[in-house]
C-alpha atoms as a PDB file:
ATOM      1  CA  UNK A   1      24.278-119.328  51.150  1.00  0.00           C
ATOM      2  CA  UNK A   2      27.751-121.086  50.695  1.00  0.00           C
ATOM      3  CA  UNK A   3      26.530-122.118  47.040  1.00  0.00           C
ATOM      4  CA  UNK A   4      25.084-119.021  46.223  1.00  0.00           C
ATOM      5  CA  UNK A   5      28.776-117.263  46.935  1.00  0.00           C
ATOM      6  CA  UNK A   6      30.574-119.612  45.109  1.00  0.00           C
ATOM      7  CA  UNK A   7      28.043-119.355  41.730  1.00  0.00           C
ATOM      8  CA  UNK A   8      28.986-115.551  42.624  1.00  0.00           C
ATOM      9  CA  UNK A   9      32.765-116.544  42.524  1.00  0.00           C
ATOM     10  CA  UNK A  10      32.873-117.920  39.065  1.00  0.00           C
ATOM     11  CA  UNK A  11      30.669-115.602  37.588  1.00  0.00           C
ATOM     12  CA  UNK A  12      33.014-112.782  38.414  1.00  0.00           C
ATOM     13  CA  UNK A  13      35.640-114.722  37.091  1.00  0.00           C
ATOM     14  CA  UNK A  14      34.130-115.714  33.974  1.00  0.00           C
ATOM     15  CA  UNK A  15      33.929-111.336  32.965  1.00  0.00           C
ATOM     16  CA  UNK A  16      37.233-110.444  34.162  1.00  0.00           C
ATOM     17  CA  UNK A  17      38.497-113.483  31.494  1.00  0.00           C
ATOM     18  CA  UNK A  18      36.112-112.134  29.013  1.00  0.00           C
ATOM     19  CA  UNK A  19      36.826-108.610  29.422  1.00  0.00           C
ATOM     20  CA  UNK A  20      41.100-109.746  29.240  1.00  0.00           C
ATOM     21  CA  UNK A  21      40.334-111.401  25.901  1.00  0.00           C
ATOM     22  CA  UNK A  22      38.773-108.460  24.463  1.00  0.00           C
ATOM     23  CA  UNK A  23      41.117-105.712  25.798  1.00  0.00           C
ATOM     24  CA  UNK A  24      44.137-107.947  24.568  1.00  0.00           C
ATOM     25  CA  UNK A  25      42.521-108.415  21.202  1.00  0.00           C
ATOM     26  CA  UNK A  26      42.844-104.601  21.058  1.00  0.00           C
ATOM     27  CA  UNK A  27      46.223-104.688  21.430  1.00  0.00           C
ATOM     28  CA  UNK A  28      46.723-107.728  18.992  1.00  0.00           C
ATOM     29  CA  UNK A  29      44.820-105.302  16.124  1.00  0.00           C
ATOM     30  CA  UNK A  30      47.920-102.723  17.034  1.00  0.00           C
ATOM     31  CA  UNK A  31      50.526-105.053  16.708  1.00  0.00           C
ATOM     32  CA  UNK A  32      49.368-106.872  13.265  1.00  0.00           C
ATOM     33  CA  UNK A  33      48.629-102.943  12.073  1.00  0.00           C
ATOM     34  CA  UNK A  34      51.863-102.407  12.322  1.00  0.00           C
ATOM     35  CA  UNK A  35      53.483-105.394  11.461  1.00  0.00           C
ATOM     36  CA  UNK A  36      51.427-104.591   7.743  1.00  0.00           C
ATOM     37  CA  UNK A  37      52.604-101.211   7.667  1.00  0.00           C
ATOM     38  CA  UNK A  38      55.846-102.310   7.870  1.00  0.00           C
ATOM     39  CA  UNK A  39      55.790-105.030   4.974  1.00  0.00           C
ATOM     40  CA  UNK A  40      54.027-102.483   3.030  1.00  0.00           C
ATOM     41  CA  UNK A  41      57.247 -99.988   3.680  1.00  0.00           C
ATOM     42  CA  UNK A  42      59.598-102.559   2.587  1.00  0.00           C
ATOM     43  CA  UNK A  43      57.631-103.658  -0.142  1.00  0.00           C
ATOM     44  CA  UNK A  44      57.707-100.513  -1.919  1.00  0.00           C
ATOM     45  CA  UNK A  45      61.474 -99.877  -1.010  1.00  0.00           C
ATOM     46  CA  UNK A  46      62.394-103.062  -2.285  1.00  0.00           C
ATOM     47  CA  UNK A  47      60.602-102.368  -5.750  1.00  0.00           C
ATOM     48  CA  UNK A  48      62.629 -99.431  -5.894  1.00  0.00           C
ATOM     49  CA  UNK A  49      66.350-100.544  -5.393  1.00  0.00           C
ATOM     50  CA  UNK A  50      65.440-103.424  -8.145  1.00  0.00           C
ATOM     51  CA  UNK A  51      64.464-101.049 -10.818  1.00  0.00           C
ATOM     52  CA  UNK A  52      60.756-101.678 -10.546  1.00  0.00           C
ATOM     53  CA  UNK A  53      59.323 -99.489 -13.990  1.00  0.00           C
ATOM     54  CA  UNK A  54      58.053 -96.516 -12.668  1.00  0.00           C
ATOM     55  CA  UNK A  55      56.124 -93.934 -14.561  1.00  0.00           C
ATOM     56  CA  UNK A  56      58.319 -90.502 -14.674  1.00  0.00           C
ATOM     57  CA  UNK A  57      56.359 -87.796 -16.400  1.00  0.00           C
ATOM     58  CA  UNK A  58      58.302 -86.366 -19.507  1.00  0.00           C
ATOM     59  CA  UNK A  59      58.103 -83.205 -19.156  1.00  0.00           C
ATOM     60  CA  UNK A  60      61.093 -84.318 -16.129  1.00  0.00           C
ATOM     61  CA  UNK A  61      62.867 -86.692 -18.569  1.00  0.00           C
ATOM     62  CA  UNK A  62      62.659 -84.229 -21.909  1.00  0.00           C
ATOM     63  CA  UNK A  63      62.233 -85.015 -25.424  1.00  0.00           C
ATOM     64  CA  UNK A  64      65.813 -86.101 -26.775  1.00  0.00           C
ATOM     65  CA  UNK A  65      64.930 -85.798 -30.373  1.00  0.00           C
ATOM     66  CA  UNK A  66      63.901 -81.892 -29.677  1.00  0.00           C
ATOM     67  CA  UNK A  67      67.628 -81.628 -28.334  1.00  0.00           C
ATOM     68  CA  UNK A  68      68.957 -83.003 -30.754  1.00  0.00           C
ATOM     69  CA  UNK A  69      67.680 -81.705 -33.608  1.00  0.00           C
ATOM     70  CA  UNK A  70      69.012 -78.099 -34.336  1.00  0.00           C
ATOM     71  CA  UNK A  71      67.753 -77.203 -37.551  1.00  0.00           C
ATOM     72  CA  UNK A  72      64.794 -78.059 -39.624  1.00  0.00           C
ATOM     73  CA  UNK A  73      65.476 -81.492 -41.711  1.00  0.00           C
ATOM     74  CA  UNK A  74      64.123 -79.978 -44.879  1.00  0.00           C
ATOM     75  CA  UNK A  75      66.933 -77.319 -44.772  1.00  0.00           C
ATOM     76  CA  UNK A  76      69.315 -79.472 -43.981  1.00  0.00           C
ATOM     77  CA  UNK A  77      68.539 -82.138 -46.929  1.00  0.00           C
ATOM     78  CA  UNK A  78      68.521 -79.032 -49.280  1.00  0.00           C
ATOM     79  CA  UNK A  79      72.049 -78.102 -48.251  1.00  0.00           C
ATOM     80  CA  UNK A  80      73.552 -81.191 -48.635  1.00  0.00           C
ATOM     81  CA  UNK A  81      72.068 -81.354 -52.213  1.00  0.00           C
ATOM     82  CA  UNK A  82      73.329 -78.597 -53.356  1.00  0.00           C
ATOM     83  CA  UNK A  83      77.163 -79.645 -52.152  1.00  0.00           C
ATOM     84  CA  UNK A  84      76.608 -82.873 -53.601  1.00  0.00           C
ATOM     85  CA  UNK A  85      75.056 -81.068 -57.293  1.00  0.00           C
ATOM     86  CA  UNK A  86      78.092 -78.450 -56.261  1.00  0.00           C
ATOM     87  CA  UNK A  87      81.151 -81.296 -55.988  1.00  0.00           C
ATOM     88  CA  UNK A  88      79.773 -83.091 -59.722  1.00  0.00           C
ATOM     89  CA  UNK A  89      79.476 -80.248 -61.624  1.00  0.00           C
ATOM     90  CA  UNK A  90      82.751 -78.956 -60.814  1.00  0.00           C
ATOM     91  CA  UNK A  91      84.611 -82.467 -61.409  1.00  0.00           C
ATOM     92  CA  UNK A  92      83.048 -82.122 -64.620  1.00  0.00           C
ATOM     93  CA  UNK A  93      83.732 -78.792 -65.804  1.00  0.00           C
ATOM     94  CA  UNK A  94      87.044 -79.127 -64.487  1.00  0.00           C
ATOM     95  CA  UNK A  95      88.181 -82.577 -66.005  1.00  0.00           C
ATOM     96  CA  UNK A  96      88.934 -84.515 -62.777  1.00  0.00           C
ATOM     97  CA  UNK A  97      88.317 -88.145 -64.265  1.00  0.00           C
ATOM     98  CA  UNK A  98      91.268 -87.403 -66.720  1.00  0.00           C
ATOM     99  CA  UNK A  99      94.327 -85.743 -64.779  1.00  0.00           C
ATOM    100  CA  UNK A 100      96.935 -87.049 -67.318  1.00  0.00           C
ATOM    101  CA  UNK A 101      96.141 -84.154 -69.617  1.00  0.00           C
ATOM    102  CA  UNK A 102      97.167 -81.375 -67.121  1.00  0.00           C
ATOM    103  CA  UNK A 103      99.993 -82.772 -66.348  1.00  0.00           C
ATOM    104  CA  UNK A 104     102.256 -80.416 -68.722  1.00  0.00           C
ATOM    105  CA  UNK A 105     103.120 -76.829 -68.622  1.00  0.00           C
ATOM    106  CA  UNK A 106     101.356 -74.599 -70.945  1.00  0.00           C
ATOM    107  CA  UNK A 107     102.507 -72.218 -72.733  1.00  0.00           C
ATOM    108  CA  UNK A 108     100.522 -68.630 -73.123  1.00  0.00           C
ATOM    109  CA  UNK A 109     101.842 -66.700 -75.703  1.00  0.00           C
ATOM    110  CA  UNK A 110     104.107 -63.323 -76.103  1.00  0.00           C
ATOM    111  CA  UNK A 111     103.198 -60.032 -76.149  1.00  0.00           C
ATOM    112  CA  UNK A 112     104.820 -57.015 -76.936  1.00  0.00           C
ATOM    113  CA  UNK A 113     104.626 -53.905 -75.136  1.00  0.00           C
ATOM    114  CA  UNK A 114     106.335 -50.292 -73.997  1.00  0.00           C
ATOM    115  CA  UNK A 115     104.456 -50.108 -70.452  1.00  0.00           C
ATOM    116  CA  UNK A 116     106.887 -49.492 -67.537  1.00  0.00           C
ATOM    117  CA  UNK A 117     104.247 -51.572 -65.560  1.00  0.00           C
ATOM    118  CA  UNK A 118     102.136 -54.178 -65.958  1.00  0.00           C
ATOM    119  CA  UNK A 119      99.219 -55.064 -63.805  1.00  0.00           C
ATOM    120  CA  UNK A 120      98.756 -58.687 -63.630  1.00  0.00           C
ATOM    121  CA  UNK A 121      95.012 -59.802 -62.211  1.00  0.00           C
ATOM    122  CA  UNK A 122      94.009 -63.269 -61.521  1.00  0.00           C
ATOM    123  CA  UNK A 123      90.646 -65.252 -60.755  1.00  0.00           C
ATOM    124  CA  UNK A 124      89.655 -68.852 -60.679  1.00  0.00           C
ATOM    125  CA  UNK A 125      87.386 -68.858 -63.814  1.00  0.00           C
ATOM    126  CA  UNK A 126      85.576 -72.607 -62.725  1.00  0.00           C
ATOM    127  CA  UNK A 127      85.029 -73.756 -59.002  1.00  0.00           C
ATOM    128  CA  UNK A 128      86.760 -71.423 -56.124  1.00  0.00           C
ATOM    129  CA  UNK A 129      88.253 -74.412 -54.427  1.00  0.00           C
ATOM    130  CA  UNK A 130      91.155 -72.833 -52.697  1.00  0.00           C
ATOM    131  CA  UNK A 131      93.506 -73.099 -55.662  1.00  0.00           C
ATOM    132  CA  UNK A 132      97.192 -71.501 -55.124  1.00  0.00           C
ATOM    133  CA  UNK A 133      99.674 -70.337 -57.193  1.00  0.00           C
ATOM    134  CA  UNK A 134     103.596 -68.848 -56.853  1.00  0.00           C
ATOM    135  CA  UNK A 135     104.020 -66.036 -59.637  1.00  0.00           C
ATOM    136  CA  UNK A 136     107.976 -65.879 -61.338  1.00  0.00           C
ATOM    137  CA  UNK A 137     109.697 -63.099 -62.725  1.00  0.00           C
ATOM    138  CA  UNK A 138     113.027 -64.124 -64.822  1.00  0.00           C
ATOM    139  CA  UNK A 139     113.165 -66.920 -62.540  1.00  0.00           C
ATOM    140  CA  UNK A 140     112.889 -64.342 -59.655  1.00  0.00           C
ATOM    141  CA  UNK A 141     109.597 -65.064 -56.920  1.00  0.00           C
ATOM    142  CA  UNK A 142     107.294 -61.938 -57.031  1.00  0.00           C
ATOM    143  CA  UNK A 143     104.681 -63.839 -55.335  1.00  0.00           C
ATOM    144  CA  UNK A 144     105.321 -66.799 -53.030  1.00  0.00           C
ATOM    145  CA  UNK A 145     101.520 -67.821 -52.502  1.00  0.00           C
ATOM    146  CA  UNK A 146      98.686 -66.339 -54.176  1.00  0.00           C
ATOM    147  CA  UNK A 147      95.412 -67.926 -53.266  1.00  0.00           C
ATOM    148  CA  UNK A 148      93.079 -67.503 -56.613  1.00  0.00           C
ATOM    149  CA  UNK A 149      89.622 -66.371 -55.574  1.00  0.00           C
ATOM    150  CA  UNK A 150      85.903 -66.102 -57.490  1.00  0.00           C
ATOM    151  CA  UNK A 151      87.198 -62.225 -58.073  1.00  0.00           C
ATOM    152  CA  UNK A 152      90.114 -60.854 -59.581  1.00  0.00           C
ATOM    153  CA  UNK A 153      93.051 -59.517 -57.637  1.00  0.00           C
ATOM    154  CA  UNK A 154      96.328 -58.896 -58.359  1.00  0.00           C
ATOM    155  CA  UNK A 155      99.181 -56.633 -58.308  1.00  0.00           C
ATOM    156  CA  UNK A 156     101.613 -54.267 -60.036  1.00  0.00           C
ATOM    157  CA  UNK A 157     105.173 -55.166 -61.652  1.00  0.00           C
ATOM    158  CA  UNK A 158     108.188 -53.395 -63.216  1.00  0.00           C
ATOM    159  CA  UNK A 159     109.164 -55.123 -66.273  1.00  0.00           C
ATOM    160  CA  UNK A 160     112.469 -54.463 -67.784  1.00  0.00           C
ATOM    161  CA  UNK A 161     113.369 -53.839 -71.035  1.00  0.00           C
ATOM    162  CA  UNK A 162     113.964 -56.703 -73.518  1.00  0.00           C
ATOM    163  CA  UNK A 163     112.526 -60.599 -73.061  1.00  0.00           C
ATOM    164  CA  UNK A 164     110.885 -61.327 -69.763  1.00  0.00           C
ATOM    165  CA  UNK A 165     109.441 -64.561 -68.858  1.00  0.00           C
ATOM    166  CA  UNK A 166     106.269 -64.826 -66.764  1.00  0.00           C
ATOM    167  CA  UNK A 167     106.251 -68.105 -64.900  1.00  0.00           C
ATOM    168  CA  UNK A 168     102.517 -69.520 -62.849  1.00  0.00           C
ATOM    169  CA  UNK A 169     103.312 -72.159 -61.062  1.00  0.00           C
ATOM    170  CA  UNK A 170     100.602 -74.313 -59.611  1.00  0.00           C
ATOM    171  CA  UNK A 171     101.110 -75.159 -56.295  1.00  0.00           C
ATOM    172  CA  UNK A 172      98.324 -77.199 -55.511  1.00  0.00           C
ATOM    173  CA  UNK A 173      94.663 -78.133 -56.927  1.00  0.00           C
ATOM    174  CA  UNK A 174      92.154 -77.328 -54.633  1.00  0.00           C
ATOM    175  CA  UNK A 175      89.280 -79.076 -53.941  1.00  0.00           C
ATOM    176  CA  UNK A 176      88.540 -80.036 -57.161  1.00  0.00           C
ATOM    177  CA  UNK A 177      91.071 -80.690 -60.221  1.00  0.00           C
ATOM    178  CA  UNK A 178      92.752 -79.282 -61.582  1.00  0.00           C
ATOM    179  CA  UNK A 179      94.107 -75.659 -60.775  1.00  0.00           C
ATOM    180  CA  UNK A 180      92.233 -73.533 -62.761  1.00  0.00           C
ATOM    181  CA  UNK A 181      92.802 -69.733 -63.551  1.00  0.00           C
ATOM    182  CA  UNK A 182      92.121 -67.024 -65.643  1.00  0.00           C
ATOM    183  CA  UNK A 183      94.849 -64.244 -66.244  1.00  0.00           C
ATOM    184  CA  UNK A 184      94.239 -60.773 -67.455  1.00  0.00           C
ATOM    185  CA  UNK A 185      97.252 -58.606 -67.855  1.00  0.00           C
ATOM    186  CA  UNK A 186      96.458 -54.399 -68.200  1.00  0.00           C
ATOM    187  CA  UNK A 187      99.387 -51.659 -69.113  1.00  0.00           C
ATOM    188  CA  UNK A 188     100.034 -48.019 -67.189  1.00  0.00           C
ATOM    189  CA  UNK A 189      96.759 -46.913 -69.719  1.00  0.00           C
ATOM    190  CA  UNK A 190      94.695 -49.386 -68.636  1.00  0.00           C
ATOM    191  CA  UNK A 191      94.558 -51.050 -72.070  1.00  0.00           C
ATOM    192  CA  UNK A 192      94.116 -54.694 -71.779  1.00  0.00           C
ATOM    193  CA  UNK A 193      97.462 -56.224 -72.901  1.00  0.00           C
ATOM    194  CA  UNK A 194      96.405 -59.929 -72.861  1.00  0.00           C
ATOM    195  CA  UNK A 195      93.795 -62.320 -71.365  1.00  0.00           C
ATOM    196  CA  UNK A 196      94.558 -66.147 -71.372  1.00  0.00           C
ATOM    197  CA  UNK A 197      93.611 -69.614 -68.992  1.00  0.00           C
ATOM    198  CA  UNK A 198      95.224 -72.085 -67.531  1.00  0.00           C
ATOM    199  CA  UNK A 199      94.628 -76.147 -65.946  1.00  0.00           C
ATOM    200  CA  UNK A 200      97.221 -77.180 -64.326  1.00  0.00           C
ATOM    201  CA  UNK A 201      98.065 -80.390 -62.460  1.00  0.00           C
ATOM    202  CA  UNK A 202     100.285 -79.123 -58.763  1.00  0.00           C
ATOM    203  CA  UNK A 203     103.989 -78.807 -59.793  1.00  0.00           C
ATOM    204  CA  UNK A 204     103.459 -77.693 -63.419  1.00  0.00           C
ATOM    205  CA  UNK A 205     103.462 -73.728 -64.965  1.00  0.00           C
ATOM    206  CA  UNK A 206     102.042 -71.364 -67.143  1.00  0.00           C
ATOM    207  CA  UNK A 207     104.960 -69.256 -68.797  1.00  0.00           C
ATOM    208  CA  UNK A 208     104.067 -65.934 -70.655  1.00  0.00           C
ATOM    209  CA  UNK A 209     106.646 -63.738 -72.365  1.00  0.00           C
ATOM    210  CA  UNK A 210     106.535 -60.161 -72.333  1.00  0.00           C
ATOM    211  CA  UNK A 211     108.791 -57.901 -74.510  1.00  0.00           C
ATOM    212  CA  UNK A 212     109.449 -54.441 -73.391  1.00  0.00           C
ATOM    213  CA  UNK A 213     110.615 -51.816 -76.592  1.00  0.00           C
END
């Protein structure tokens, strides 16, 4: 009897270790889950913060070159052609590679006349480049700054009787050299009185006497 309680004894034992061992592996799987979740966590932070290449969709990042570019490149080539075909055509019409030979005044001519008024119209015959001009009377300023456009425009003057002296100075160039002009002069009929051109280098004139009966 003795022996049989005591075989009794340690097999009772025996299970309650067993059954610790198994219940406390349970609790081991829970604490190694979350030890690996963790890791994991970090990992993924940690690839992050050091600039680990992602891949962002670009549709979120945009297409730069579609931002930039703001009209088509075709049009834009053809523009710039055309100023480039624009800027040596007018250097050669105009005479830019030789600027010695405009620097002189130039003298129009004289007309006679018995107008009370005389309209004086103006255009830049060759490339409108922003040319200017001041417009003299006897010495006296009827026009400080007259900018000479792809039209003509002008104005109206009283001329006094006897010799009168028409003075365009050039007061600058332009764009392109030199200052070019074309002058057209018209009495109180409208008859055309005189037409005459100019180049000019900035500083020089274009004199035209008028006599009045």
């Amino acid at each position: 009897m003795r022996s049989i309680y005591i075989k009794f004894s340690v097999l009772f034992l025996l299970s309650a270790s067993a059954f610790g061992q198994v219940d406390g592996s349970k609790s081991g799987n829970v604490t190694i889950k979350a030890e690996s979740d963790t890791k994991t966590t970090l990992s993924q932070s940690t690839s992050l913060l050091l600039g680990e290449q992602t891949d962002t969709p670009k549709s979120l990042l945009g297409d730069k070159k579609d931002e930039i570019s703001m009209l088509p490149k075709e049009q834009f080539l053809s523009n710039n052609n055309i100023k480039i075909a624009n800027k040596i055509n007018k250097s050669l019409k105009e005479g830019s590679m030789d600027l010695s030979q405009f620097k002189r005044d130039q003298f129009l001519g004289d007309v006679k006349t018995n107008s009370k008024k005389l309209k004086i119209i103006c255009r830049d015959y060759q490339y409108v480049d922003g040319d200017r001009i001041k417009i003299m009377l006897n010495d006296t300023v009827v026009k400080y700054n007259m900018i000479l456009e792809g039209g003509y425009h002008g104005f109206e003057i009283d001329i006094p009787s006897g010799f009168n002296k028409l003075d365009f100075i050039a007061l600058n160039m332009g764009t392109s050299f030199p200052n070019t002009a074309e002058l057209l002069m018209y009495d109180d009929n409208d008859q055309l009185v005189t037409s005459s051109q100019w180049n000019l280098y900035t500083g020089f004139m274009a004199t035209l006497v008028v006599v009045k009966d």
